[in-house]
C-alpha atoms as a PDB file:
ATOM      1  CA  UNK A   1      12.783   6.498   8.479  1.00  0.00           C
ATOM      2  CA  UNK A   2      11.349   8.658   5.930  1.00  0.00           C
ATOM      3  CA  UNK A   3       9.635   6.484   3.780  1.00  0.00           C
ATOM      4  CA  UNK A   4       7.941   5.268   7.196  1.00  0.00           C
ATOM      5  CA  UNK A   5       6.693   8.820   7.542  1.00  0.00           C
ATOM      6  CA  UNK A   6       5.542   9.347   3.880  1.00  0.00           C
ATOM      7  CA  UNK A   7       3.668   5.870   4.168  1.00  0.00           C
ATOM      8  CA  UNK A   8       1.963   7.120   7.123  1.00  0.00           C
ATOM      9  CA  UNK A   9       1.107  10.889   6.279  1.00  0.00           C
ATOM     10  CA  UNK A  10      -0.273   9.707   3.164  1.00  0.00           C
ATOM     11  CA  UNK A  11      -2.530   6.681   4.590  1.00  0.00           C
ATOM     12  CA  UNK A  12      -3.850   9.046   6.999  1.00  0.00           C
ATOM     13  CA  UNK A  13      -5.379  11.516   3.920  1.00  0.00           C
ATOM     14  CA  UNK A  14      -6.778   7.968   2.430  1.00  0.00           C
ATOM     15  CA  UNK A  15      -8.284   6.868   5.277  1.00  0.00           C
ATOM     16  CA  UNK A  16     -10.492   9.893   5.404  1.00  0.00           C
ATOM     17  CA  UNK A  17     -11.738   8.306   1.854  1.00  0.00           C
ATOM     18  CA  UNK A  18     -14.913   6.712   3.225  1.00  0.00           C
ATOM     19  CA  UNK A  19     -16.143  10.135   4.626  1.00  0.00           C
ATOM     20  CA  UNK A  20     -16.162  11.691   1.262  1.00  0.00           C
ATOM     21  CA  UNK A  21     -18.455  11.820  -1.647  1.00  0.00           C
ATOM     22  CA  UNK A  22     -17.225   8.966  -3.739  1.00  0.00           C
ATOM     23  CA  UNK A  23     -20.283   9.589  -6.382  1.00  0.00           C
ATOM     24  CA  UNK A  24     -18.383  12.815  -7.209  1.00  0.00           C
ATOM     25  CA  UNK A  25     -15.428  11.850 -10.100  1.00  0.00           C
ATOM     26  CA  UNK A  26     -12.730  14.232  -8.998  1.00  0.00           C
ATOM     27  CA  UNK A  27     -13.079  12.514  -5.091  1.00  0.00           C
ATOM     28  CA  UNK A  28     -12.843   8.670  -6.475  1.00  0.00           C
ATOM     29  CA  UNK A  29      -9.870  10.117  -8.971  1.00  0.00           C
ATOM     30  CA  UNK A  30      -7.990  11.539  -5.327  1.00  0.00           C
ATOM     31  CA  UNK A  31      -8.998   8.715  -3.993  1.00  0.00           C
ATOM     32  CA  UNK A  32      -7.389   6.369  -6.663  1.00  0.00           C
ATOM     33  CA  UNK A  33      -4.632   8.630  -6.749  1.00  0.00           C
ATOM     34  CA  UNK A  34      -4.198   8.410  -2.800  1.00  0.00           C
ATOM     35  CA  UNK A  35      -4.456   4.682  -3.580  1.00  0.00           C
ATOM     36  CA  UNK A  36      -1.779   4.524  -6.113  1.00  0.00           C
ATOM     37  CA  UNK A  37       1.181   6.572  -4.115  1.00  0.00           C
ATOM     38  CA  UNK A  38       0.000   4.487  -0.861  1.00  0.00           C
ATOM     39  CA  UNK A  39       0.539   1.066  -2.709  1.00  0.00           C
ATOM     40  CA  UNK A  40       4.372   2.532  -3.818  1.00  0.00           C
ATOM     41  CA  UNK A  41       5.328   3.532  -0.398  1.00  0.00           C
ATOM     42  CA  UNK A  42       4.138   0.102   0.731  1.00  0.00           C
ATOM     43  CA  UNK A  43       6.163  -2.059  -1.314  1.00  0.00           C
ATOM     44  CA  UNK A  44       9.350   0.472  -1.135  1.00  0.00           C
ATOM     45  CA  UNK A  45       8.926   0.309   2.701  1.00  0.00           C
ATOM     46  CA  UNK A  46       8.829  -3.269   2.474  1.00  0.00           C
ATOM     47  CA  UNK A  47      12.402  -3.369   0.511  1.00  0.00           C
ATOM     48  CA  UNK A  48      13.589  -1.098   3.061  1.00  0.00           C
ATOM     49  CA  UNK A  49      12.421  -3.411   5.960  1.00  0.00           C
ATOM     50  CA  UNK A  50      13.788  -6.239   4.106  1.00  0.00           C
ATOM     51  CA  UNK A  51      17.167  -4.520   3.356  1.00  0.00           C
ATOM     52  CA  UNK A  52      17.483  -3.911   7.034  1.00  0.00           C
ATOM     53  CA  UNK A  53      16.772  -7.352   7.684  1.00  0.00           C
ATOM     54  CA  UNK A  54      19.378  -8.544   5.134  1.00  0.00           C
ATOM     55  CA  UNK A  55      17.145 -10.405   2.831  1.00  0.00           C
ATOM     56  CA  UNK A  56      19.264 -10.631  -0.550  1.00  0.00           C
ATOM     57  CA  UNK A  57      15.993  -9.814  -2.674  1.00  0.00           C
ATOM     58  CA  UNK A  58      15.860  -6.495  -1.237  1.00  0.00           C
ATOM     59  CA  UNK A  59      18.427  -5.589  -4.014  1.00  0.00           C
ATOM     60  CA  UNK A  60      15.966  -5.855  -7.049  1.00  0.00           C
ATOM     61  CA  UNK A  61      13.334  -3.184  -7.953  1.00  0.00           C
ATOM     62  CA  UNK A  62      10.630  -5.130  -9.154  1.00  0.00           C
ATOM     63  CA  UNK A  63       7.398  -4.503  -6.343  1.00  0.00           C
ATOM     64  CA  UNK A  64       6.089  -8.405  -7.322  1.00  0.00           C
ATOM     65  CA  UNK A  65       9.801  -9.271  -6.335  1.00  0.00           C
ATOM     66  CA  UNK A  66       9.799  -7.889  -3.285  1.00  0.00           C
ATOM     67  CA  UNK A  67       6.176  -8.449  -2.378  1.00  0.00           C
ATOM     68  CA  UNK A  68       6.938 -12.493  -2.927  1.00  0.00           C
ATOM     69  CA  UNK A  69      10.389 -11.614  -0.665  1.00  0.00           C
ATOM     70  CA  UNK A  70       7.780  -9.819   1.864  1.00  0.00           C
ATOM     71  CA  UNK A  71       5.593 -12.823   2.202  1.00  0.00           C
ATOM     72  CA  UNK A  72       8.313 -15.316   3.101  1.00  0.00           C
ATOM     73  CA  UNK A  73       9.951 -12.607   5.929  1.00  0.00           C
ATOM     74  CA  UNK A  74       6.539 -11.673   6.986  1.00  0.00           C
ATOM     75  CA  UNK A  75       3.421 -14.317   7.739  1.00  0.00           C
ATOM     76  CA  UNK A  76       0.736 -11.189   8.859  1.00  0.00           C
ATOM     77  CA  UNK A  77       0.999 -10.268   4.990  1.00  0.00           C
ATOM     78  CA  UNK A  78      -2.091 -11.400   3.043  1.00  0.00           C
ATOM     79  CA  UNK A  79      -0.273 -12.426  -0.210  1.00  0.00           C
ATOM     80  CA  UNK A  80      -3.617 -12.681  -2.501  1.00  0.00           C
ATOM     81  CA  UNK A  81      -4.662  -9.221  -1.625  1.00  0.00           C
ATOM     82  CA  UNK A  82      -1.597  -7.558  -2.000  1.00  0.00           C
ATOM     83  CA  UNK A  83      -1.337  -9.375  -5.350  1.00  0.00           C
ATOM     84  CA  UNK A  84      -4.713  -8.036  -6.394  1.00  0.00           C
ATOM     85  CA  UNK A  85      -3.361  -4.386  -5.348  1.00  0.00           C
ATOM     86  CA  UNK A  86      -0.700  -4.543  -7.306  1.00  0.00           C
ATOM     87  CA  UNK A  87      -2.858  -5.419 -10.465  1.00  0.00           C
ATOM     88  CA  UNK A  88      -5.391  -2.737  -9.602  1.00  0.00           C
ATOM     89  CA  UNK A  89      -2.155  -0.485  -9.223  1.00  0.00           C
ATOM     90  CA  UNK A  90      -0.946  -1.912 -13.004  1.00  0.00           C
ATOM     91  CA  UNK A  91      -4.525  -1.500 -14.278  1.00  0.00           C
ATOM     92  CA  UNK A  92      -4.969   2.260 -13.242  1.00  0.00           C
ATOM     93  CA  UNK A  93      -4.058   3.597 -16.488  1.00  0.00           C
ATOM     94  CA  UNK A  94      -6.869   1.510 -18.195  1.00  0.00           C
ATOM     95  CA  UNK A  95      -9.430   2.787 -16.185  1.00  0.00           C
ATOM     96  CA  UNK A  96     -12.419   4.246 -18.123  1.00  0.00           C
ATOM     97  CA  UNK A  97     -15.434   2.582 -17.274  1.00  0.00           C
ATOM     98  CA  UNK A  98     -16.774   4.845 -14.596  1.00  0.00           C
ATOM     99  CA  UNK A  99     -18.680   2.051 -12.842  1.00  0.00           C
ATOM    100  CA  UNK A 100     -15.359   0.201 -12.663  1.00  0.00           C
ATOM    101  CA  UNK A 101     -14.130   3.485 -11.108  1.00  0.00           C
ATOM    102  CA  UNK A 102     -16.651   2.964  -8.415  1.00  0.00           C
ATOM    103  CA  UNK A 103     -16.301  -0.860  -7.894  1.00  0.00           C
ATOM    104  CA  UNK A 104     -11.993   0.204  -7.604  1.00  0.00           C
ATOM    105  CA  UNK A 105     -12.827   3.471  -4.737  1.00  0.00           C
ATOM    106  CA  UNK A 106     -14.872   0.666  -2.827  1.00  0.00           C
ATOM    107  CA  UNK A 107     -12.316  -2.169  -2.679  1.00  0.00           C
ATOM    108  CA  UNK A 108      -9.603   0.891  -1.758  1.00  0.00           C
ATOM    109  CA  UNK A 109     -11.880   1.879   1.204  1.00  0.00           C
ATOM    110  CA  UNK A 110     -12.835  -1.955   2.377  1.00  0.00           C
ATOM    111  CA  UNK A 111     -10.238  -4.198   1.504  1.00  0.00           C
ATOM    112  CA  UNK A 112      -6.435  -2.460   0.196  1.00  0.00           C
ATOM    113  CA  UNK A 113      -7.021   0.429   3.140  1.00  0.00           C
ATOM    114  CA  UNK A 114      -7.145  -1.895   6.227  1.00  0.00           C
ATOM    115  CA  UNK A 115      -4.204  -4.010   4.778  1.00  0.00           C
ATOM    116  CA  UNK A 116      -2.362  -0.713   4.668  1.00  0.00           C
ATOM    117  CA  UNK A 117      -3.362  -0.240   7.697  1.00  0.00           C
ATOM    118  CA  UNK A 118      -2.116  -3.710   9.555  1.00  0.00           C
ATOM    119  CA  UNK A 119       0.881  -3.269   7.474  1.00  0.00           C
ATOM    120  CA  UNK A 120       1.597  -0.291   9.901  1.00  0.00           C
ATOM    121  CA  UNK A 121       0.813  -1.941  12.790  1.00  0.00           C
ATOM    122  CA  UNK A 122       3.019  -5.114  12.266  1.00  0.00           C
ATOM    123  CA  UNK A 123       6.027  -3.335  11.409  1.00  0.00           C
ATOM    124  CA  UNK A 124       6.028  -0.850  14.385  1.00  0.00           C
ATOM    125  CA  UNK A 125       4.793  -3.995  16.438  1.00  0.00           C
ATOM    126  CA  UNK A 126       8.208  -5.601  14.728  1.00  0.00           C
ATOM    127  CA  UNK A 127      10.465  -3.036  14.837  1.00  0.00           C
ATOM    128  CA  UNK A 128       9.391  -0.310  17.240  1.00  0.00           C
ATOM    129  CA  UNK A 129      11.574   2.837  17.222  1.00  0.00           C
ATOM    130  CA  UNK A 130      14.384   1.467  16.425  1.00  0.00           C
ATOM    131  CA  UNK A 131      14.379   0.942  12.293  1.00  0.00           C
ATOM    132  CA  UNK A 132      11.680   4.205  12.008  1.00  0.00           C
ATOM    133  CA  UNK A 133      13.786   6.702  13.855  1.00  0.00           C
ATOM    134  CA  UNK A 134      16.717   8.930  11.966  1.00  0.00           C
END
């Protein structure tokens, strides 16, 4: 599955966040950036997962829809967090304050990037090679 491959490729680059110099602007900005694309392949792998599985809310487009449809098919999702990341997500555009900047490229590298991470795990633990494979 391509958006399987995407989701991976790209958490790999953001994972490599906490070796960086996040004091420099242009690294937090990739990072938030890296952030941003990771938490849309997330949710549209989730509505691909819950297609497959036959879950009727798969059909809508709304992430929050399909994050709430996520948590009932899926109990290793941590529905507060991935609430917060959506916000964060929704919030980017806002984004001035360059300590808030800061506070946002920690939380990425502590919090959203392991929950990207067992998000991976669980649904190759789920679904092996059978859904990811062409």
């Amino acid at each position: 599955m391509r958006k399987l491959d995407s989701y991976v490729s790209n958490l790999a680059v953001l994972e490599r966040a906490s070796g960086q110099d996040l004091s420099n602007e242009f690294v937090a900005s990739g990072i938030i950036s890296k952030f941003s694309a990771q938490f849309e392949l997330a949710w549209k792998l989730l509505k691909a997962t819950l297609a497959y599985e036959g879950v009727a809310e798969a059909a809508s487009g709304s992430p929050r829809q399909i994050l709430k449809a996520a948590y009932g098919a899926y109990g290793f999702l941590d529905e507060g967090l991935w609430l917060e990341m959506l916000q964060a997500r929704n919030d980017l555009a806002h984004l001035y304050d360059g300590e808030a900047v800061q506070r946002l490229v920690r939380r990425i590298i502590d919090a959203y990037t392991p929950e990207f991470q067992e998000l991976q795990r669980q649904l190759e633990a789920l679904y092996g090679e059978s859904l990811f494979a062409e």
